[in-house]
PDB file of N, CA and C in Angstrom:
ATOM      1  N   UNK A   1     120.296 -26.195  -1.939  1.00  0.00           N
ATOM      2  CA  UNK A   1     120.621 -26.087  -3.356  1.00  0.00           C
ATOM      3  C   UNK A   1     119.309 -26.014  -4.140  1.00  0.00           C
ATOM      4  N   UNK A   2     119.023 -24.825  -4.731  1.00  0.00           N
ATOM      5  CA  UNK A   2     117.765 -24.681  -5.642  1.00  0.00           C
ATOM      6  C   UNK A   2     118.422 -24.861  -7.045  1.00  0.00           C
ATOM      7  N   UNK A   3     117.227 -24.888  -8.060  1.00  0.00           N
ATOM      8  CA  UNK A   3     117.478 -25.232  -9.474  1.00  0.00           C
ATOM      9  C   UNK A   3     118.128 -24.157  -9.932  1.00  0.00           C
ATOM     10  N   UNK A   4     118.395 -22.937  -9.741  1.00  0.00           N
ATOM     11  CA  UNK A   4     119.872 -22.293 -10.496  1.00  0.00           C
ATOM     12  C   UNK A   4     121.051 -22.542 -10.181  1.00  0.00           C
ATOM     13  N   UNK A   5     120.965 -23.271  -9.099  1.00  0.00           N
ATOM     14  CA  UNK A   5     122.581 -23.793  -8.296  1.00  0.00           C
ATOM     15  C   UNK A   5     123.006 -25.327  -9.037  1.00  0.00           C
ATOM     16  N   UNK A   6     121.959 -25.993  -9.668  1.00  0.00           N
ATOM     17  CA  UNK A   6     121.283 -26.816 -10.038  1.00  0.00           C
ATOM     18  C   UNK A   6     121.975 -27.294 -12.358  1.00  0.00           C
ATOM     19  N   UNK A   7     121.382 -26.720 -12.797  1.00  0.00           N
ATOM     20  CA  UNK A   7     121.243 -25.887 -14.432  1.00  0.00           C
ATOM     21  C   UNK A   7     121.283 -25.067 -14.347  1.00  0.00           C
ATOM     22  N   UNK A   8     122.723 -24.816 -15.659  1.00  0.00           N
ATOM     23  CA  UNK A   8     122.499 -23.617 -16.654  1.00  0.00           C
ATOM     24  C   UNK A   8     122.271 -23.536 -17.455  1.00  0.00           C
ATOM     25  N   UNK A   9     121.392 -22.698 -18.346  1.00  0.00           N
ATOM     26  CA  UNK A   9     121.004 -22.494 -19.653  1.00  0.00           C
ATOM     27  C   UNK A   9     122.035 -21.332 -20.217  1.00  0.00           C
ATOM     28  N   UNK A  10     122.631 -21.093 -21.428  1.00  0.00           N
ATOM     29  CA  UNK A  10     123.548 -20.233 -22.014  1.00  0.00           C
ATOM     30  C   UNK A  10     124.179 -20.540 -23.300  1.00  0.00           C
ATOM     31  N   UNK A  11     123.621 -19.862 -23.894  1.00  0.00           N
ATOM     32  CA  UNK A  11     123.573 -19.595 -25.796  1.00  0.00           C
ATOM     33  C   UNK A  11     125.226 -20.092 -26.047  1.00  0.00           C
ATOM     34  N   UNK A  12     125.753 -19.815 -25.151  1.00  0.00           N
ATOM     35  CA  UNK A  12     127.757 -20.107 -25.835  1.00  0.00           C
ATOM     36  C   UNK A  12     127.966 -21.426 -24.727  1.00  0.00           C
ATOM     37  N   UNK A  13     127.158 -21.961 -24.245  1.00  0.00           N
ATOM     38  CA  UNK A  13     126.965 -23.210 -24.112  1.00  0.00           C
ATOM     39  C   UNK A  13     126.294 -24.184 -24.847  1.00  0.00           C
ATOM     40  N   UNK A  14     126.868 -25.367 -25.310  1.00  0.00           N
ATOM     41  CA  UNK A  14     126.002 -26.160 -26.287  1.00  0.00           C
ATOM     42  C   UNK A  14     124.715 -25.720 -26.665  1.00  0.00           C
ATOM     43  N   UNK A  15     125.343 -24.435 -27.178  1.00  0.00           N
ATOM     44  CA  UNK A  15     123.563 -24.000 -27.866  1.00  0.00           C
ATOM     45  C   UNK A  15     122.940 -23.815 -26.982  1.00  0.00           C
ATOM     46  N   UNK A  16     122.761 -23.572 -25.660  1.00  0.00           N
ATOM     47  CA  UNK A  16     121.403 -22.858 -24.696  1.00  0.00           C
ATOM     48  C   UNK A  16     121.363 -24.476 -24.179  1.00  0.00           C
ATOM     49  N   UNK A  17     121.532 -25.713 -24.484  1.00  0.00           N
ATOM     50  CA  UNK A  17     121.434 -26.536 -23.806  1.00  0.00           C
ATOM     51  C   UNK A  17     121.276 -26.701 -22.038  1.00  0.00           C
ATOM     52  N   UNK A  18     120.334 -26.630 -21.686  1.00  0.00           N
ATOM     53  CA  UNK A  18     120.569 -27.047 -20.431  1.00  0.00           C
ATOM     54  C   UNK A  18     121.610 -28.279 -19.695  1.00  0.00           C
ATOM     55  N   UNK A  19     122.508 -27.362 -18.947  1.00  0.00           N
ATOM     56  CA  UNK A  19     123.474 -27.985 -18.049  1.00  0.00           C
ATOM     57  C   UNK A  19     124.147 -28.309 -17.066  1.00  0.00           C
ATOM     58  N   UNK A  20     124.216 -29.032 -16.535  1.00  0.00           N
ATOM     59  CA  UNK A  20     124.743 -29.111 -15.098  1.00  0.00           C
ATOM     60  C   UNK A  20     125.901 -27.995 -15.031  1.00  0.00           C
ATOM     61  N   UNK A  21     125.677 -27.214 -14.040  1.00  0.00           N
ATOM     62  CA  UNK A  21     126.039 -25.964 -13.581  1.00  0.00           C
ATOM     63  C   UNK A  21     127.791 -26.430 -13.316  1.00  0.00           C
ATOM     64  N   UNK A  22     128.443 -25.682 -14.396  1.00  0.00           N
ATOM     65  CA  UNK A  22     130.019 -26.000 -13.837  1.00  0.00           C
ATOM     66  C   UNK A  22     130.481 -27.225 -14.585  1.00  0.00           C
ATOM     67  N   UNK A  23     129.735 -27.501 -15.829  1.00  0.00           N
ATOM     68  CA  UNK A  23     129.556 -28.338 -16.765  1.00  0.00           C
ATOM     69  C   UNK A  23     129.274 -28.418 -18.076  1.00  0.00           C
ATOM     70  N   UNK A  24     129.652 -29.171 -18.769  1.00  0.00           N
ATOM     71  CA  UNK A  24     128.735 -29.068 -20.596  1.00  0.00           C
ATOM     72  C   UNK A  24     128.048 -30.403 -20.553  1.00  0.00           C
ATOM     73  N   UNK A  25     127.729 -30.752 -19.359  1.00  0.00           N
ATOM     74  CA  UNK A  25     127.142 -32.209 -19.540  1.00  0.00           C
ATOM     75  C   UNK A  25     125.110 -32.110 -19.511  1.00  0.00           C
ATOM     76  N   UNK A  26     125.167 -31.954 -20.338  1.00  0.00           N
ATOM     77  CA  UNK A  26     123.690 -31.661 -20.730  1.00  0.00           C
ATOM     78  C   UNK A  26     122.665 -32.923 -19.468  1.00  0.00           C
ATOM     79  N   UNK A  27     121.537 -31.991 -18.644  1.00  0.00           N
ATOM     80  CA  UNK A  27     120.979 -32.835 -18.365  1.00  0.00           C
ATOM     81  C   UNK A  27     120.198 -33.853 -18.703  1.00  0.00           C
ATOM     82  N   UNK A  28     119.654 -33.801 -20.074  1.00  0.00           N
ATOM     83  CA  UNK A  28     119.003 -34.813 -20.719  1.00  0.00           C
ATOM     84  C   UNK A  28     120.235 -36.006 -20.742  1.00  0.00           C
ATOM     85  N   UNK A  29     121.209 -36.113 -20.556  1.00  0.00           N
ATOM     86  CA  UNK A  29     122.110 -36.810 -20.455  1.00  0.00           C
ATOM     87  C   UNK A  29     121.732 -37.467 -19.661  1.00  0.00           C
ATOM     88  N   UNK A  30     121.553 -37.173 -18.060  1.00  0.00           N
ATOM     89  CA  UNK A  30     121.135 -38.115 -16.896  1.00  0.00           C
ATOM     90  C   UNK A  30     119.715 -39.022 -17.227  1.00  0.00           C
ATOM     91  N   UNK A  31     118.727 -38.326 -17.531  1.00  0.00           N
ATOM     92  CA  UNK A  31     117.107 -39.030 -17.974  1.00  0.00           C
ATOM     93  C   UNK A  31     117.775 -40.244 -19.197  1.00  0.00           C
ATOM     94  N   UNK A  32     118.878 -39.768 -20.196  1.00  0.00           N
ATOM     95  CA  UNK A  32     118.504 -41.014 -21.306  1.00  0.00           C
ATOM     96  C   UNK A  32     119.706 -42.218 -20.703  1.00  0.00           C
ATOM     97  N   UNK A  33     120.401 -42.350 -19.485  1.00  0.00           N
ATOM     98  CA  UNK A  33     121.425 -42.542 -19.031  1.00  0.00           C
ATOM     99  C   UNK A  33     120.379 -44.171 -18.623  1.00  0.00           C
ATOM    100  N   UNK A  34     119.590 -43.283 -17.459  1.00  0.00           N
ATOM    101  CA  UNK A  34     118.263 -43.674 -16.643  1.00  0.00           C
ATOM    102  C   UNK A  34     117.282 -44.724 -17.169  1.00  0.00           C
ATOM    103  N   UNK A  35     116.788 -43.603 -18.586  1.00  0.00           N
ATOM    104  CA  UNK A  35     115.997 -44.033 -19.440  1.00  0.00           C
ATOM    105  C   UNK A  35     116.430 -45.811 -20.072  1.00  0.00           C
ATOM    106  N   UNK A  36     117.470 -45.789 -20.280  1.00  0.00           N
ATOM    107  CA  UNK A  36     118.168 -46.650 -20.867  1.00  0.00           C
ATOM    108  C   UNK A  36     118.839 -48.226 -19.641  1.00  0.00           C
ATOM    109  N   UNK A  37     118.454 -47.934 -18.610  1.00  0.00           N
ATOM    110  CA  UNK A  37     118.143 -48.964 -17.596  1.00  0.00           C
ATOM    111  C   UNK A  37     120.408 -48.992 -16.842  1.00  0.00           C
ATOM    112  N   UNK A  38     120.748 -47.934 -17.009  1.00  0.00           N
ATOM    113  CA  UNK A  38     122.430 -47.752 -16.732  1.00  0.00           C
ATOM    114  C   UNK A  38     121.755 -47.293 -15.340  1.00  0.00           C
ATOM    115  N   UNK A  39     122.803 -46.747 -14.373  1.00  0.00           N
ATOM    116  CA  UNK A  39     122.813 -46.995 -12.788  1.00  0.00           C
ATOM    117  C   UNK A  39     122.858 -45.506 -12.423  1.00  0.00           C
ATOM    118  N   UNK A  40     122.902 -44.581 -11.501  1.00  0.00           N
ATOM    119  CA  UNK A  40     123.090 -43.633 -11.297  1.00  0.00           C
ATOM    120  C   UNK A  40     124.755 -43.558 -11.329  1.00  0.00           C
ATOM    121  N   UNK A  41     125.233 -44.721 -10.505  1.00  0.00           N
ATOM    122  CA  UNK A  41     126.559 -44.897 -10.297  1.00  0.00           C
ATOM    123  C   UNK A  41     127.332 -44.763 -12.078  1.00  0.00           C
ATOM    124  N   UNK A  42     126.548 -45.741 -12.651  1.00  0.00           N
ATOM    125  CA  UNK A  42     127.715 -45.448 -14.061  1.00  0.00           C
ATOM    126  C   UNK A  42     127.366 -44.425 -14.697  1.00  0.00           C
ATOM    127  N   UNK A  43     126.059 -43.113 -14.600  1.00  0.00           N
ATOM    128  CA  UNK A  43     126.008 -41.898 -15.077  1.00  0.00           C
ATOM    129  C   UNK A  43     127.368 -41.178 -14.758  1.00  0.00           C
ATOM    130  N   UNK A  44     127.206 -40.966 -13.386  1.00  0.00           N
ATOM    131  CA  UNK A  44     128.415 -40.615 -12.336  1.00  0.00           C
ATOM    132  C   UNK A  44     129.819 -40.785 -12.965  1.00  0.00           C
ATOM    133  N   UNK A  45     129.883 -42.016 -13.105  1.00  0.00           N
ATOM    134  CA  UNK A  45     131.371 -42.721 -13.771  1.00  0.00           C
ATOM    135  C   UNK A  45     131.384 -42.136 -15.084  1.00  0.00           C
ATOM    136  N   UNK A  46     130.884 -41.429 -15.866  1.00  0.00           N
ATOM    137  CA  UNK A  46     130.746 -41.579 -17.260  1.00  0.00           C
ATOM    138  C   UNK A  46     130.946 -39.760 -17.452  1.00  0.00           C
ATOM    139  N   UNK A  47     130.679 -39.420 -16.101  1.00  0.00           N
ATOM    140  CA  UNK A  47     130.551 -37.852 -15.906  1.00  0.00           C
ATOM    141  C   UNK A  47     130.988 -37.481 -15.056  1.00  0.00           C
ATOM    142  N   UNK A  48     132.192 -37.159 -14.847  1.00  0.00           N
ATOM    143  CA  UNK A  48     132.813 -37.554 -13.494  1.00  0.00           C
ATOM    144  C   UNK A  48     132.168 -35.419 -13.192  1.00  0.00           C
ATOM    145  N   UNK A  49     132.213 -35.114 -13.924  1.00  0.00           N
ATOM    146  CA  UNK A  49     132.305 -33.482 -13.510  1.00  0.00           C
ATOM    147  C   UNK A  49     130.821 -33.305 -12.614  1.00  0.00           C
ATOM    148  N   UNK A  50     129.739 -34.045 -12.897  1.00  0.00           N
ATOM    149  CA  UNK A  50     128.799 -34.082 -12.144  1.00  0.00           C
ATOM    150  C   UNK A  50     129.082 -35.162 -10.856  1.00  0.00           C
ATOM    151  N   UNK A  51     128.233 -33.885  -9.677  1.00  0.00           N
ATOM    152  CA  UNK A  51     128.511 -34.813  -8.449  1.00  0.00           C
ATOM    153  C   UNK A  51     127.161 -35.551  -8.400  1.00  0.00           C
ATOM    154  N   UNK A  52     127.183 -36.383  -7.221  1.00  0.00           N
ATOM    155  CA  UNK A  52     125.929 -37.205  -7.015  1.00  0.00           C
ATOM    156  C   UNK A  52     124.885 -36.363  -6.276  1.00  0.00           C
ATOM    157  N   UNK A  53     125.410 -35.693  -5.695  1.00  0.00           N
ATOM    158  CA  UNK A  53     124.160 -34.293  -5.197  1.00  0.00           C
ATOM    159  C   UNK A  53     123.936 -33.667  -5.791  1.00  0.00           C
ATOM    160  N   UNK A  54     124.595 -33.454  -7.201  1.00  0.00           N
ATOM    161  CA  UNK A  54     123.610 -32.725  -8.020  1.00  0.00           C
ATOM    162  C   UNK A  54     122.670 -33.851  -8.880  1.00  0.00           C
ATOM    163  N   UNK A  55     123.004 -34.420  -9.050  1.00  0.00           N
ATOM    164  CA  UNK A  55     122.476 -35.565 -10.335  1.00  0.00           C
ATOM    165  C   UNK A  55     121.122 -35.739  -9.391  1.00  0.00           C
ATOM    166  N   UNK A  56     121.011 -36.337  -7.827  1.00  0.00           N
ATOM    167  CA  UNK A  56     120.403 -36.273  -7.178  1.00  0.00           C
ATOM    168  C   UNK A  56     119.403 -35.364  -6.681  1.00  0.00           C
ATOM    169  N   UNK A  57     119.789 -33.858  -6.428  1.00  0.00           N
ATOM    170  CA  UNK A  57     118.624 -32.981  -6.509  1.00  0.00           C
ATOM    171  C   UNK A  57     117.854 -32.930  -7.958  1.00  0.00           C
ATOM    172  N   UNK A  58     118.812 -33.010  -9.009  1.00  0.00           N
ATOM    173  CA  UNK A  58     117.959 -32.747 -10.158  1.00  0.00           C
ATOM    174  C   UNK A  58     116.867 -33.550 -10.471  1.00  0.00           C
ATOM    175  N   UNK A  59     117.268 -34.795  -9.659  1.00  0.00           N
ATOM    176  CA  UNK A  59     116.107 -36.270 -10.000  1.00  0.00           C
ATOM    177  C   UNK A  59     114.659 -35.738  -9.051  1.00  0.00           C
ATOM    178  N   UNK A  60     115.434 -35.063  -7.562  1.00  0.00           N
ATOM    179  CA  UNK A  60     114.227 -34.731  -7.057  1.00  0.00           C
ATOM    180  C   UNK A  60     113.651 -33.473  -7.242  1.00  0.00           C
ATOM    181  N   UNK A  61     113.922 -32.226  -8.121  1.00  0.00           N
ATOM    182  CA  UNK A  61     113.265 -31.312  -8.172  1.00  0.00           C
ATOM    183  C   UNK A  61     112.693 -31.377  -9.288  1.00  0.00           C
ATOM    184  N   UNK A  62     112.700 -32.324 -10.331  1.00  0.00           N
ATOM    185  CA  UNK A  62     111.869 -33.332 -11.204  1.00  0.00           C
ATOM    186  C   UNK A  62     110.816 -33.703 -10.887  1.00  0.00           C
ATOM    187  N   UNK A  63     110.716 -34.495  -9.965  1.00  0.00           N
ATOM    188  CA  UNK A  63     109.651 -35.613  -9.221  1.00  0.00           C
ATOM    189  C   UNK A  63     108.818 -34.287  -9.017  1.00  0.00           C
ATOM    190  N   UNK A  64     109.164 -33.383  -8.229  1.00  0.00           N
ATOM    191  CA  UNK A  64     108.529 -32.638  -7.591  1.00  0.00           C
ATOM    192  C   UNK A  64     107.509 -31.446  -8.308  1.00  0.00           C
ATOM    193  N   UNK A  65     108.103 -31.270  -9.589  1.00  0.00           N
ATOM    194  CA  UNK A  65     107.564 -30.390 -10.966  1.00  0.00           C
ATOM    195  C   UNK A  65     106.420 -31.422 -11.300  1.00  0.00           C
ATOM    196  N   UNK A  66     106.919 -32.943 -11.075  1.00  0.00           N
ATOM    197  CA  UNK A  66     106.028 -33.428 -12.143  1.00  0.00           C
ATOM    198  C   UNK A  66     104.235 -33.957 -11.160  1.00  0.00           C
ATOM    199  N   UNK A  67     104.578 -34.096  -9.949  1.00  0.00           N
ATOM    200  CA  UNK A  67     103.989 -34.187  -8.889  1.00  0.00           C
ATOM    201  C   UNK A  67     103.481 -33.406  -7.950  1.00  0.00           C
ATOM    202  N   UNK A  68     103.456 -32.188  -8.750  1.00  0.00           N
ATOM    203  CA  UNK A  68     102.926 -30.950  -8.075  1.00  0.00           C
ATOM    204  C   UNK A  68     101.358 -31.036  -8.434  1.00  0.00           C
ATOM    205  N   UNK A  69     100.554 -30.382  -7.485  1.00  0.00           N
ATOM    206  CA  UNK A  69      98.993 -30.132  -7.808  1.00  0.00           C
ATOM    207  C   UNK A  69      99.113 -29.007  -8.408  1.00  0.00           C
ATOM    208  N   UNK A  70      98.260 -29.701  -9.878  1.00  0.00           N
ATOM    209  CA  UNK A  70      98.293 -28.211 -11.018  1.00  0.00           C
ATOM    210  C   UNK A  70      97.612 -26.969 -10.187  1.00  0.00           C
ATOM    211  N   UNK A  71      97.617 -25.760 -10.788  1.00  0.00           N
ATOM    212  CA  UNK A  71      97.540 -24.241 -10.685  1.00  0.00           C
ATOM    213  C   UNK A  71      96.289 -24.189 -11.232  1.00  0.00           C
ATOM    214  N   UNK A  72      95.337 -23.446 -10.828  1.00  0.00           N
ATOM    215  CA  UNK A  72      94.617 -22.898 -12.069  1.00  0.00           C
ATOM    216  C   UNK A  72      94.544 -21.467 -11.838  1.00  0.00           C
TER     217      UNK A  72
END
């Protein structure tokens, strides 16, 4: 599962909002879920339309953007 299988972005979706694919559940949803010290489990519960393999790749293809050795 790569990041288009992952988010969609689309203008007649909450405004271009990025979203869990097969969803209107905006991913900034999961980070302020997180952010806010709630569980993966009660994101999950709160979103039932997202699965835990996605919520899950998205956490790790995150890590992985943010933990990459820059480009020059």
């Amino acid at each position: 599962m790569n990041a288009t299988d992952l988010v969609t972005v689309n203008p007649d979706i909450l405004g271009g909002t990025p979203v869990f694919k097969g969803t209107r559940v905006p991913v900034k949803s999961l980070f302020d879920y997180l952010e806010r010290d709630y569980t993966l489990e009660e994101f999950l519960e709160c979103f039932p339309s997202v699965t835990r393999e996605m919520a899950c790749r998205v956490l790790e293809c995150s890590e992985s953007a943010l933990l990459a050795p820059a480009t020059t």
